[in-house]
PDB file of N, CA and C in Angstrom:
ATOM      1  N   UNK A   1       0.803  -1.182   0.000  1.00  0.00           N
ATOM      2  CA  UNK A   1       0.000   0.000   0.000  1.00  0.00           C
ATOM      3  C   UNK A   1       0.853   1.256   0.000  1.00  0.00           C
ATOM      4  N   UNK A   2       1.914   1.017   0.105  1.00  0.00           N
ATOM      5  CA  UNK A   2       2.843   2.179  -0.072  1.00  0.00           C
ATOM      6  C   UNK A   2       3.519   2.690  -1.366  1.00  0.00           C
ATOM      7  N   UNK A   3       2.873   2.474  -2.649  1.00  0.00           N
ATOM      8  CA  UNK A   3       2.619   2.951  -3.940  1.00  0.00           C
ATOM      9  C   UNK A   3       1.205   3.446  -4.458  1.00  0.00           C
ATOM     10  N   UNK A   4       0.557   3.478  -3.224  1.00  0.00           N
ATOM     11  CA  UNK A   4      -0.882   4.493  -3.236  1.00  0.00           C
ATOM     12  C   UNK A   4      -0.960   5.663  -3.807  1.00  0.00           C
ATOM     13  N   UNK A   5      -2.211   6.210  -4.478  1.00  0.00           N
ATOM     14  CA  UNK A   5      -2.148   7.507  -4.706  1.00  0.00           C
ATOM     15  C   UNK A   5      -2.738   8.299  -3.504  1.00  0.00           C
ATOM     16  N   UNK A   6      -2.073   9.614  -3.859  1.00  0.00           N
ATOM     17  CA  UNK A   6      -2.289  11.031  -2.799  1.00  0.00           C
ATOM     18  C   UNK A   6      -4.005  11.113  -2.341  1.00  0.00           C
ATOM     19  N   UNK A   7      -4.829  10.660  -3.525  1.00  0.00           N
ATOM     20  CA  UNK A   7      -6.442  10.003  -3.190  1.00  0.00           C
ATOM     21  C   UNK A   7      -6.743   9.250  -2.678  1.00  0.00           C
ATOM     22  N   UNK A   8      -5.912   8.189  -2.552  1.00  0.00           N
ATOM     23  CA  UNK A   8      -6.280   6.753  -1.688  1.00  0.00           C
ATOM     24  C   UNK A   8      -5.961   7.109  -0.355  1.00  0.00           C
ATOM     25  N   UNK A   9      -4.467   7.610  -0.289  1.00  0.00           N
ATOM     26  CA  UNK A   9      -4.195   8.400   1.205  1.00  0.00           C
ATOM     27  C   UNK A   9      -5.151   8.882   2.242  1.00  0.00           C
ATOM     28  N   UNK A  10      -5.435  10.050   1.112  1.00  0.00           N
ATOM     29  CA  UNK A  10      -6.372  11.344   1.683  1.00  0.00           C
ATOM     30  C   UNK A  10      -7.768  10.520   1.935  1.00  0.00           C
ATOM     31  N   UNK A  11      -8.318   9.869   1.219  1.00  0.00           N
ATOM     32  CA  UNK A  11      -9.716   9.164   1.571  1.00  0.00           C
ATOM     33  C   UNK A  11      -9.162   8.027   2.684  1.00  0.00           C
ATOM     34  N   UNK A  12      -8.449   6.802   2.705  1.00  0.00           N
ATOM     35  CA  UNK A  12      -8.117   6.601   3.901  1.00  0.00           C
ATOM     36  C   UNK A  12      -8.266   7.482   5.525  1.00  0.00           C
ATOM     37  N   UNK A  13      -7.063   8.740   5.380  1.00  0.00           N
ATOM     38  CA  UNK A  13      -7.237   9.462   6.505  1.00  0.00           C
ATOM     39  C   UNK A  13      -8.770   9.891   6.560  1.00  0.00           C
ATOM     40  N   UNK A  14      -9.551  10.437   5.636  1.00  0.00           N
ATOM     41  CA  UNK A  14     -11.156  10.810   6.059  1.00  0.00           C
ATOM     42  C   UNK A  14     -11.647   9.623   6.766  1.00  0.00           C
ATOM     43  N   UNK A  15     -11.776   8.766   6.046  1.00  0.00           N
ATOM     44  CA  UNK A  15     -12.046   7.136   6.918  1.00  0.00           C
ATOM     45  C   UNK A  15     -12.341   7.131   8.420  1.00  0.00           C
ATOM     46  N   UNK A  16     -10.572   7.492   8.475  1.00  0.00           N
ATOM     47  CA  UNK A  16     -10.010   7.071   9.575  1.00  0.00           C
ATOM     48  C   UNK A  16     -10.432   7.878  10.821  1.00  0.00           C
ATOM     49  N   UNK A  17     -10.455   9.253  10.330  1.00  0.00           N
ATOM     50  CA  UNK A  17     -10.639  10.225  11.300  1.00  0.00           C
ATOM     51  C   UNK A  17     -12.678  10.606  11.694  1.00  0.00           C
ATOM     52  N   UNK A  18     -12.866  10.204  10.131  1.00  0.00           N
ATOM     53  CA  UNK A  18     -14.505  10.142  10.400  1.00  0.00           C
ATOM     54  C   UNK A  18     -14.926   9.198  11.380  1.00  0.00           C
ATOM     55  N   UNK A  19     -14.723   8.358  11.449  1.00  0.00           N
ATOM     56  CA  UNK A  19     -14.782   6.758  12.041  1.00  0.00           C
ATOM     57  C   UNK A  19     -14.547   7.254  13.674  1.00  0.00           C
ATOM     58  N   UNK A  20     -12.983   7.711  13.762  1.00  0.00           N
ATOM     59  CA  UNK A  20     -13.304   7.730  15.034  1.00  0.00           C
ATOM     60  C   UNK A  20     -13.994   9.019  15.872  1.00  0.00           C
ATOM     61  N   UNK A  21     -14.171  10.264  14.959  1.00  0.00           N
ATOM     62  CA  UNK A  21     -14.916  11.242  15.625  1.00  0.00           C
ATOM     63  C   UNK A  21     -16.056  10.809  15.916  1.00  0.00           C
ATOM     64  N   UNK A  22     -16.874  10.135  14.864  1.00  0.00           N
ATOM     65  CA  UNK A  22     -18.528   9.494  15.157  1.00  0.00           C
ATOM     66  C   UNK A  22     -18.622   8.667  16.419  1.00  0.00           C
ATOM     67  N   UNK A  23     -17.987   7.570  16.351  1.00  0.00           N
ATOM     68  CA  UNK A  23     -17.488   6.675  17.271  1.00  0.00           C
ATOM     69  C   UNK A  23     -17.463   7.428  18.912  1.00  0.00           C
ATOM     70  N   UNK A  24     -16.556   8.629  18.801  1.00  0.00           N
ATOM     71  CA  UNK A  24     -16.385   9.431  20.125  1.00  0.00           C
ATOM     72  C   UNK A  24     -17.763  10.408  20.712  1.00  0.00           C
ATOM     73  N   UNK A  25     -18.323  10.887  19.336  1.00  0.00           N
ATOM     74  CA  UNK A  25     -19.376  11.114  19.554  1.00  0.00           C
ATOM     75  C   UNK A  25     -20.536  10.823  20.451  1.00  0.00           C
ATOM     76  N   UNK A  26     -20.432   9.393  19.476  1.00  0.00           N
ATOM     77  CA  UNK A  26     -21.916   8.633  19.951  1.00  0.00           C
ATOM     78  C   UNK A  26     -21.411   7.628  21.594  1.00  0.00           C
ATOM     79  N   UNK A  27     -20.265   7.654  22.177  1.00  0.00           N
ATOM     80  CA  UNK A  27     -19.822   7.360  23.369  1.00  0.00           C
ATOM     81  C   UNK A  27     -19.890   8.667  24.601  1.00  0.00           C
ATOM     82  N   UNK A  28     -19.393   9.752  23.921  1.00  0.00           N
ATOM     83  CA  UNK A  28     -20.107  10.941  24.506  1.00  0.00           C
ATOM     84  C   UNK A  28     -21.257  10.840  24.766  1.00  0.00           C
ATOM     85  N   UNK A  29     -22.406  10.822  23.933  1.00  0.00           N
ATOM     86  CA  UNK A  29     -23.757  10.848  23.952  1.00  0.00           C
ATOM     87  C   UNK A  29     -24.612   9.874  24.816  1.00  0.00           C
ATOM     88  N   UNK A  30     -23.635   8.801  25.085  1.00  0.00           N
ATOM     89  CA  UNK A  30     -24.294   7.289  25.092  1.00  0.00           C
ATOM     90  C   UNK A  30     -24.170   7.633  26.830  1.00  0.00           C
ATOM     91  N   UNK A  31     -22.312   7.654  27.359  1.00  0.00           N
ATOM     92  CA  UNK A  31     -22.335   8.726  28.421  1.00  0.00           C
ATOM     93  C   UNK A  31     -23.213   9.163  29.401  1.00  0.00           C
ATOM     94  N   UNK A  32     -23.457  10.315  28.784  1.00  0.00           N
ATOM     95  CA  UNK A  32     -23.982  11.740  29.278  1.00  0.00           C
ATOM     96  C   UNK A  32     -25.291  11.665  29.541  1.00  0.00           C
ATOM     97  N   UNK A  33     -25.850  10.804  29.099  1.00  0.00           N
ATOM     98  CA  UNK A  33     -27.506  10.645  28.806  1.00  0.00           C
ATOM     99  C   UNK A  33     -27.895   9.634  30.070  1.00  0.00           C
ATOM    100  N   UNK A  34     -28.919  10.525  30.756  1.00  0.00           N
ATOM    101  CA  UNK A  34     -29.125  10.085  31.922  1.00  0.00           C
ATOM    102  C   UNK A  34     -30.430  10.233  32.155  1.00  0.00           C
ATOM    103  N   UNK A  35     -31.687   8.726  32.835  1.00  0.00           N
ATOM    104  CA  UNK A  35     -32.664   8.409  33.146  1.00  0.00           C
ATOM    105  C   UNK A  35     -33.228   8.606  31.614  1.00  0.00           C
ATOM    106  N   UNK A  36     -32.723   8.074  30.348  1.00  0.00           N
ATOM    107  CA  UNK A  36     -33.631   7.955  29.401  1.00  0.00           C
ATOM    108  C   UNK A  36     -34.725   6.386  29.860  1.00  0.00           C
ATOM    109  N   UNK A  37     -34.534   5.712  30.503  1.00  0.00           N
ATOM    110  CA  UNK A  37     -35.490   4.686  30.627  1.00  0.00           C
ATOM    111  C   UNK A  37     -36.657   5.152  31.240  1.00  0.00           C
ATOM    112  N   UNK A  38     -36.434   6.138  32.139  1.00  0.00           N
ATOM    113  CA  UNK A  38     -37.304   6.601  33.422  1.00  0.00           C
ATOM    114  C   UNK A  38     -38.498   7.251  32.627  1.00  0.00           C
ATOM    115  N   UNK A  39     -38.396   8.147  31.070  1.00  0.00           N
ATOM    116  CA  UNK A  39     -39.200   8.707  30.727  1.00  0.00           C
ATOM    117  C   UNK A  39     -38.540  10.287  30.767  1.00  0.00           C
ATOM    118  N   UNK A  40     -37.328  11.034  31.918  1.00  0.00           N
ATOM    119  CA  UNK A  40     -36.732  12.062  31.532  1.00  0.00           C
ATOM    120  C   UNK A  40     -35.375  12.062  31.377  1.00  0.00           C
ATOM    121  N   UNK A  41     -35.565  12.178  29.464  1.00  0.00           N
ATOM    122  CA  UNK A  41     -34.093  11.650  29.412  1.00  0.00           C
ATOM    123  C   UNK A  41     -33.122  13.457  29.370  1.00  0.00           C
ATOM    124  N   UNK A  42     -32.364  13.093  30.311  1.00  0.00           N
ATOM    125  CA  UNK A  42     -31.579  14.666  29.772  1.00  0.00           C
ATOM    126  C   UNK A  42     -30.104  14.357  29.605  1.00  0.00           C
ATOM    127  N   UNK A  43     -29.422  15.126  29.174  1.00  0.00           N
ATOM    128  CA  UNK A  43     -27.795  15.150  29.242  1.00  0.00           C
ATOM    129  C   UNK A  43     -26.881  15.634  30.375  1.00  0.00           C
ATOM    130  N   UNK A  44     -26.584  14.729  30.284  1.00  0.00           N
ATOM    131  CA  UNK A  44     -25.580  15.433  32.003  1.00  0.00           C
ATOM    132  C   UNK A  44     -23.665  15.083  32.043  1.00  0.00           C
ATOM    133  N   UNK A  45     -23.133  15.889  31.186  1.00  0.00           N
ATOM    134  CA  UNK A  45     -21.690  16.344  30.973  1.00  0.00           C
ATOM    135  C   UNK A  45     -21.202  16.466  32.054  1.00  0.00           C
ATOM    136  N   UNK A  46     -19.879  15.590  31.822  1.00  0.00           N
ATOM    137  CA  UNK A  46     -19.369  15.478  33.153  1.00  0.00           C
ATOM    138  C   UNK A  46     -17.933  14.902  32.541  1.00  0.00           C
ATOM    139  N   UNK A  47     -17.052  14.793  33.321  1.00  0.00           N
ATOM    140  CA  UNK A  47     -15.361  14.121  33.161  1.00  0.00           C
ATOM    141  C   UNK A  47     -15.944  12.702  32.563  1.00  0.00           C
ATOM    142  N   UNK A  48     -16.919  11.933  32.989  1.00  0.00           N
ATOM    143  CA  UNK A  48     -16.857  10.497  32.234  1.00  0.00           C
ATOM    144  C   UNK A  48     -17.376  10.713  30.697  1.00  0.00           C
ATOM    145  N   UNK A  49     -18.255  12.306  30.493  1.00  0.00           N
ATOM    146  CA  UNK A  49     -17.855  12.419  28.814  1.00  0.00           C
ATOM    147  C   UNK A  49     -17.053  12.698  27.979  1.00  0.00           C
ATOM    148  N   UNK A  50     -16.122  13.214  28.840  1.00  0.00           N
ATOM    149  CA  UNK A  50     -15.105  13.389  28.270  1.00  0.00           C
ATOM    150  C   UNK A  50     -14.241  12.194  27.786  1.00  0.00           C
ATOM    151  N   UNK A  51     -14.299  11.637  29.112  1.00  0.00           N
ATOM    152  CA  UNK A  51     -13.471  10.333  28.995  1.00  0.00           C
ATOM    153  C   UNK A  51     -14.010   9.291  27.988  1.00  0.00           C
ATOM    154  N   UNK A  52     -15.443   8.944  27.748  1.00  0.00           N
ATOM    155  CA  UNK A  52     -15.616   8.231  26.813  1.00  0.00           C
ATOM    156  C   UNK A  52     -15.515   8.525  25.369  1.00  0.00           C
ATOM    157  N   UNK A  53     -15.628   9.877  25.309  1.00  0.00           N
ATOM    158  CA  UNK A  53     -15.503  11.032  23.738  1.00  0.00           C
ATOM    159  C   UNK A  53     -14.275  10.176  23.454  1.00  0.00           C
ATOM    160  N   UNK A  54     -12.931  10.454  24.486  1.00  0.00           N
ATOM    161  CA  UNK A  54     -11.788  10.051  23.810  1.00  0.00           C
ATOM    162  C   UNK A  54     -11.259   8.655  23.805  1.00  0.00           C
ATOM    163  N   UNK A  55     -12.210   7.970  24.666  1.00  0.00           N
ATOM    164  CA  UNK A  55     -12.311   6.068  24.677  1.00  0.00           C
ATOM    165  C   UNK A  55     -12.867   5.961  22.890  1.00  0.00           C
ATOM    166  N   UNK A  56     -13.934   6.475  22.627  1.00  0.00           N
ATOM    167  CA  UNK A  56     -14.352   6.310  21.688  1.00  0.00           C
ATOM    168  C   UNK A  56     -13.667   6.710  20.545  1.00  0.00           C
ATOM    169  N   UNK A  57     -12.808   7.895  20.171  1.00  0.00           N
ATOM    170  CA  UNK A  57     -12.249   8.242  19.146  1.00  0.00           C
ATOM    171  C   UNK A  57     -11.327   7.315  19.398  1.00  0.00           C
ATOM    172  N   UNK A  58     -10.405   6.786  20.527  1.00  0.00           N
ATOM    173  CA  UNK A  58      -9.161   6.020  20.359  1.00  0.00           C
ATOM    174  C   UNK A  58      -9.845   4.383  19.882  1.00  0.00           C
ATOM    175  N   UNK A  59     -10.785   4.128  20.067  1.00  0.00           N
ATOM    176  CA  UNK A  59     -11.501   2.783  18.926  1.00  0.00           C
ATOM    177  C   UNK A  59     -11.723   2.699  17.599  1.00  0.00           C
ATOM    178  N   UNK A  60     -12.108   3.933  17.457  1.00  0.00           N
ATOM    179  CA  UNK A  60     -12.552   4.015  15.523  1.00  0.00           C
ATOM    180  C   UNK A  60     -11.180   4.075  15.187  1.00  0.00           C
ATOM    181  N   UNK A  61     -10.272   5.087  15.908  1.00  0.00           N
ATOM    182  CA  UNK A  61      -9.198   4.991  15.189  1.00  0.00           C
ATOM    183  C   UNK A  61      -8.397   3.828  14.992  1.00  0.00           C
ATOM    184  N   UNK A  62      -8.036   3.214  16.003  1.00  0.00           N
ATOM    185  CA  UNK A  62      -7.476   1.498  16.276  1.00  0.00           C
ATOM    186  C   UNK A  62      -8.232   0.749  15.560  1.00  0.00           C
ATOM    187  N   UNK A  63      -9.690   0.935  15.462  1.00  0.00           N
ATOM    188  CA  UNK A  63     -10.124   0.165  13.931  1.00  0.00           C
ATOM    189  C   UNK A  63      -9.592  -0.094  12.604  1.00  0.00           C
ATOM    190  N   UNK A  64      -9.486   0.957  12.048  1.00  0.00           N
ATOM    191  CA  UNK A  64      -8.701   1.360  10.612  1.00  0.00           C
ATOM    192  C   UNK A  64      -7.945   1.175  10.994  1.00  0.00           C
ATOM    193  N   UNK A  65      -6.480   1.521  12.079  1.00  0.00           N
ATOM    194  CA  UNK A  65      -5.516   1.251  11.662  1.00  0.00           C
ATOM    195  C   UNK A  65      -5.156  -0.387  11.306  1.00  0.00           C
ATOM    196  N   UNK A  66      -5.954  -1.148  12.229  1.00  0.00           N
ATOM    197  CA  UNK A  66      -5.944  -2.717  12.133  1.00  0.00           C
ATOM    198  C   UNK A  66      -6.240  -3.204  10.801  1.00  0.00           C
ATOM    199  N   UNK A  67      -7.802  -2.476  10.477  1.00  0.00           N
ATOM    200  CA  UNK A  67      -7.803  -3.072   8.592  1.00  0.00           C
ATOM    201  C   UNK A  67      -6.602  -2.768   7.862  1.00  0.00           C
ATOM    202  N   UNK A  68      -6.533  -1.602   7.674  1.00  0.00           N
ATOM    203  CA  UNK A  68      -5.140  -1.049   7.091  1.00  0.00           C
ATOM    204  C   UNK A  68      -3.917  -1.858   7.183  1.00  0.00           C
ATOM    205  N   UNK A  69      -3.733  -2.107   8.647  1.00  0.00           N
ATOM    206  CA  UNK A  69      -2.496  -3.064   8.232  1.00  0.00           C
ATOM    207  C   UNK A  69      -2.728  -3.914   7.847  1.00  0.00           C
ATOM    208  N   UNK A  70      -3.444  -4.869   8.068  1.00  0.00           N
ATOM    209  CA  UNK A  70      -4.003  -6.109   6.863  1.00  0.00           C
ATOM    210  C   UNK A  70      -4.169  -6.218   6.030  1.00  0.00           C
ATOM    211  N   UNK A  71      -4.725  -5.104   5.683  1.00  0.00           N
ATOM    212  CA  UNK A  71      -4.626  -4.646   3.962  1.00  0.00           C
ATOM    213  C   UNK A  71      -3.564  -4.519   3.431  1.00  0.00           C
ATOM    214  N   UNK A  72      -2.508  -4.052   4.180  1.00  0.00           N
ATOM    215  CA  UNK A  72      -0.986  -3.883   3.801  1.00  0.00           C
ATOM    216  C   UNK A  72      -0.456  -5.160   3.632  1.00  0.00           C
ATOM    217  N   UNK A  73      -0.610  -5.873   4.416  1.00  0.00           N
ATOM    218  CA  UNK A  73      -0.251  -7.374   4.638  1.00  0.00           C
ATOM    219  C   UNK A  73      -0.793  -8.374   3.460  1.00  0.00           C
ATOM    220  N   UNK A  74      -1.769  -8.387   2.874  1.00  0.00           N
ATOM    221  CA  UNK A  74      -2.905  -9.263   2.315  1.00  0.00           C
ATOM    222  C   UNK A  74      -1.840 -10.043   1.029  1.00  0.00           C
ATOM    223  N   UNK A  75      -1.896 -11.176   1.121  1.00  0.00           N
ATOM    224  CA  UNK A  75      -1.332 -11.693  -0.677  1.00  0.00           C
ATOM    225  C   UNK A  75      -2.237 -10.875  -1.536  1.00  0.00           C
ATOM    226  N   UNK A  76      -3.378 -10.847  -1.393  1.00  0.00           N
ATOM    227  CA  UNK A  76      -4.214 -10.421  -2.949  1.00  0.00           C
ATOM    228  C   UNK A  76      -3.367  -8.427  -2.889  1.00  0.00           C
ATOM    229  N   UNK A  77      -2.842  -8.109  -1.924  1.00  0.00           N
ATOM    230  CA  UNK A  77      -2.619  -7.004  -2.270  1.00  0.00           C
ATOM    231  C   UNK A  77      -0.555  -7.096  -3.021  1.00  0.00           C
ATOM    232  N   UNK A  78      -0.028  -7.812  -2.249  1.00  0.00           N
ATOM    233  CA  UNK A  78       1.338  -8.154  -2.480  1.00  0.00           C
ATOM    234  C   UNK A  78       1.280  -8.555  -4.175  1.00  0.00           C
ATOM    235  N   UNK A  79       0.260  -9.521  -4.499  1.00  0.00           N
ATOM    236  CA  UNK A  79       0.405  -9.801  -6.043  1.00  0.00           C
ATOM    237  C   UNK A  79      -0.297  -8.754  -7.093  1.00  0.00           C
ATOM    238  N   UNK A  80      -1.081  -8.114  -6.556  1.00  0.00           N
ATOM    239  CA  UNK A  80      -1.474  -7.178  -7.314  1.00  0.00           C
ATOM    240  C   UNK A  80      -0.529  -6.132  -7.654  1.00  0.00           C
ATOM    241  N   UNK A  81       0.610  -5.551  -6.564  1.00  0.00           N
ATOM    242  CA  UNK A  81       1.473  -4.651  -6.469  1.00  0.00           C
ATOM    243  C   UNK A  81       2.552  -5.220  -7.761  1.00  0.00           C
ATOM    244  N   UNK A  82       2.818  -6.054  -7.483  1.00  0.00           N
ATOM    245  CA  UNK A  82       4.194  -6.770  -8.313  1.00  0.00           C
ATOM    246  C   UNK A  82       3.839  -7.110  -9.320  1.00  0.00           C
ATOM    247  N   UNK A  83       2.610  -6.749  -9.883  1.00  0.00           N
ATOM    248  CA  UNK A  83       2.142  -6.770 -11.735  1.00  0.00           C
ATOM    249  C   UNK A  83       2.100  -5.792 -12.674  1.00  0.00           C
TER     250      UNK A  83
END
């Protein structure tokens, strides 16, 4: 994967970085959100949203990077390169 174009790159990094902002997002959200069963659901921000915002971005990101290296790794990608 390291004869990629500057497009494959650049859409990779969107991937990568989309993935884990959403990811941090919706762990923020998931979080913060307090007595939605009860019937009043409200948001309540605090250090553990924070902390999951960045639990969550450090997953999406460790996602991709894992495909990615496999992808780097793959025979179907090694023989495709060397043709």
């Amino acid at each position: 994967m390291s004869d990629q174009s500057n497009h494959t790159k650049g859409l990779y990094k969107v991937i990568t970085w989309g993935t884990a902002l959403s990811f941090g997002i919706l762990a923020a959200l998931a979080a913060s959100m307090k007595d939605f069963i009860g019937g009043n659901a409200a948001f309540d921000f605090s250090l553990f949203t924070v902390l999951a915002f960045v639990a969550g971005c450090t997953v999406g990101w460790i996602f991709w990077r894992i495909v990615l290296s496999k992808a780097r790794r793959s025979p179907e990608n090694k023989q495709s390169g060397s043709t």
